[in-house]
Protein backbone atom coordinates (compact mmCIF):
# COMPACT_ATOMS: atom_id res chain seq x y z
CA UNK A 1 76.42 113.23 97.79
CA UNK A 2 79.31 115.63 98.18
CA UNK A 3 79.43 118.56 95.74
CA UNK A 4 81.66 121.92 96.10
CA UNK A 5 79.29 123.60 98.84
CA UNK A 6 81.25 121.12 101.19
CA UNK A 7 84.95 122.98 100.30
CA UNK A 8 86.04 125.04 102.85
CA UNK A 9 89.40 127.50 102.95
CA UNK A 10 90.91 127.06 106.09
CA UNK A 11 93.84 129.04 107.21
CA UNK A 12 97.00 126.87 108.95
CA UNK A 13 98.70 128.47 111.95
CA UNK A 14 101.79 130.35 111.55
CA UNK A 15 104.26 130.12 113.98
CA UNK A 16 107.25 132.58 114.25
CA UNK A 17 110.22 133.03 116.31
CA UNK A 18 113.63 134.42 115.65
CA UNK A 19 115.09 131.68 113.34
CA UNK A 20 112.18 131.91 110.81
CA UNK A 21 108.34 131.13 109.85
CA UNK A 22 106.72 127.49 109.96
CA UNK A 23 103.56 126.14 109.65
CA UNK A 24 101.82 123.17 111.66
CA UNK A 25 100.25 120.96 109.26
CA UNK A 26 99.98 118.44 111.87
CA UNK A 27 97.11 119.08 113.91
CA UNK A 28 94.31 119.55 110.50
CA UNK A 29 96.26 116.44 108.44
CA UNK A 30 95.42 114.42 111.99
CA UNK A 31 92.08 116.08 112.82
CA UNK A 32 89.80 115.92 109.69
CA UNK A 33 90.63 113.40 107.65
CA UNK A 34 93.00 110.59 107.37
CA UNK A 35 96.00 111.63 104.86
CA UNK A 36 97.00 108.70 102.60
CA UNK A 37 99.11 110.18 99.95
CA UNK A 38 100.96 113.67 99.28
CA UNK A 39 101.50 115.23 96.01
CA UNK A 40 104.21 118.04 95.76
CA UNK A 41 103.40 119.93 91.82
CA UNK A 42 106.33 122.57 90.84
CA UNK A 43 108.14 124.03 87.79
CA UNK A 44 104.51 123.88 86.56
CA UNK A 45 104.79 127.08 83.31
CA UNK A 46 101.80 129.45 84.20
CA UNK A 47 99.91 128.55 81.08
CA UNK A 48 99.82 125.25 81.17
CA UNK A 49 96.50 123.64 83.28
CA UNK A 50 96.51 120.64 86.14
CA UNK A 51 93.95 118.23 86.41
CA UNK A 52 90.85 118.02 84.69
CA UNK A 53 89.86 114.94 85.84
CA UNK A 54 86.93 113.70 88.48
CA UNK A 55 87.22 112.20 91.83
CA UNK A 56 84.07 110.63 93.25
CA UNK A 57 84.93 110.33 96.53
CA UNK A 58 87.67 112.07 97.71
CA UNK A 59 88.66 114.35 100.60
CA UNK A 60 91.88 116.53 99.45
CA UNK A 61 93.97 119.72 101.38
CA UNK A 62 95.91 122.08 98.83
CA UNK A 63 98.76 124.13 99.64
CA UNK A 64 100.41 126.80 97.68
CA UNK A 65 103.88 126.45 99.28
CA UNK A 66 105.25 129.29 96.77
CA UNK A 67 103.73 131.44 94.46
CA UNK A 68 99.49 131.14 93.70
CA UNK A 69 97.09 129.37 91.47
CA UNK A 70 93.30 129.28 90.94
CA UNK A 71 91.37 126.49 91.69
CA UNK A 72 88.20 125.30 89.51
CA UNK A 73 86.49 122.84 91.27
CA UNK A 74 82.64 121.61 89.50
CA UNK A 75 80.60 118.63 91.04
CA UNK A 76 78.15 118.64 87.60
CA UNK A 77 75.73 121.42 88.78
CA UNK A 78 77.75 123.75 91.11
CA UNK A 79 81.31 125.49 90.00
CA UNK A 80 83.87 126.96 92.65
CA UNK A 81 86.53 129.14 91.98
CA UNK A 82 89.01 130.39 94.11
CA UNK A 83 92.95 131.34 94.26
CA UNK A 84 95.95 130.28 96.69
């Protein structure tokens, strides 16, 4: 069974040169688990609270493309908390 213990943070690699920042997505989308759909959330007002809902089997990446927000993720016994 799968609980929070299993969520990881994992940093993406930044790449610079003289026109800008990017960041390859590529290479951990590809590498540790298949990536079937993509969700872009915005315009979201800072008091106002996402999900609350359960997935049973799911593998998911997040990715705070502007600004931060805390995560809450509970598998029934264990809670994990954490911001991006």
């Amino acid at each position: 069974m799968t609980t929070v213990r299993d969520c990881v943070l994992i940093t993406l690699p930044e790449r610079q040169w003289a026109g800008g920042s990017w960041i390859d997505t590529h290479s951990v989308l590809h590498s540790d688990f298949m990536c079937r759909r993509i969700y872009y959330l915005y315009g979201i007002p800072p008091q106002l609270m996402r999900g609350s809902h359960a997935h049973k089997e799911l593998e998911g990446l997040m990715i705070a493309v502007s600004g931060e927000f805390e995560c809450v993720l509970k598998d029934g016994e264990n809670e994990l908390r954490f911001v991006l």
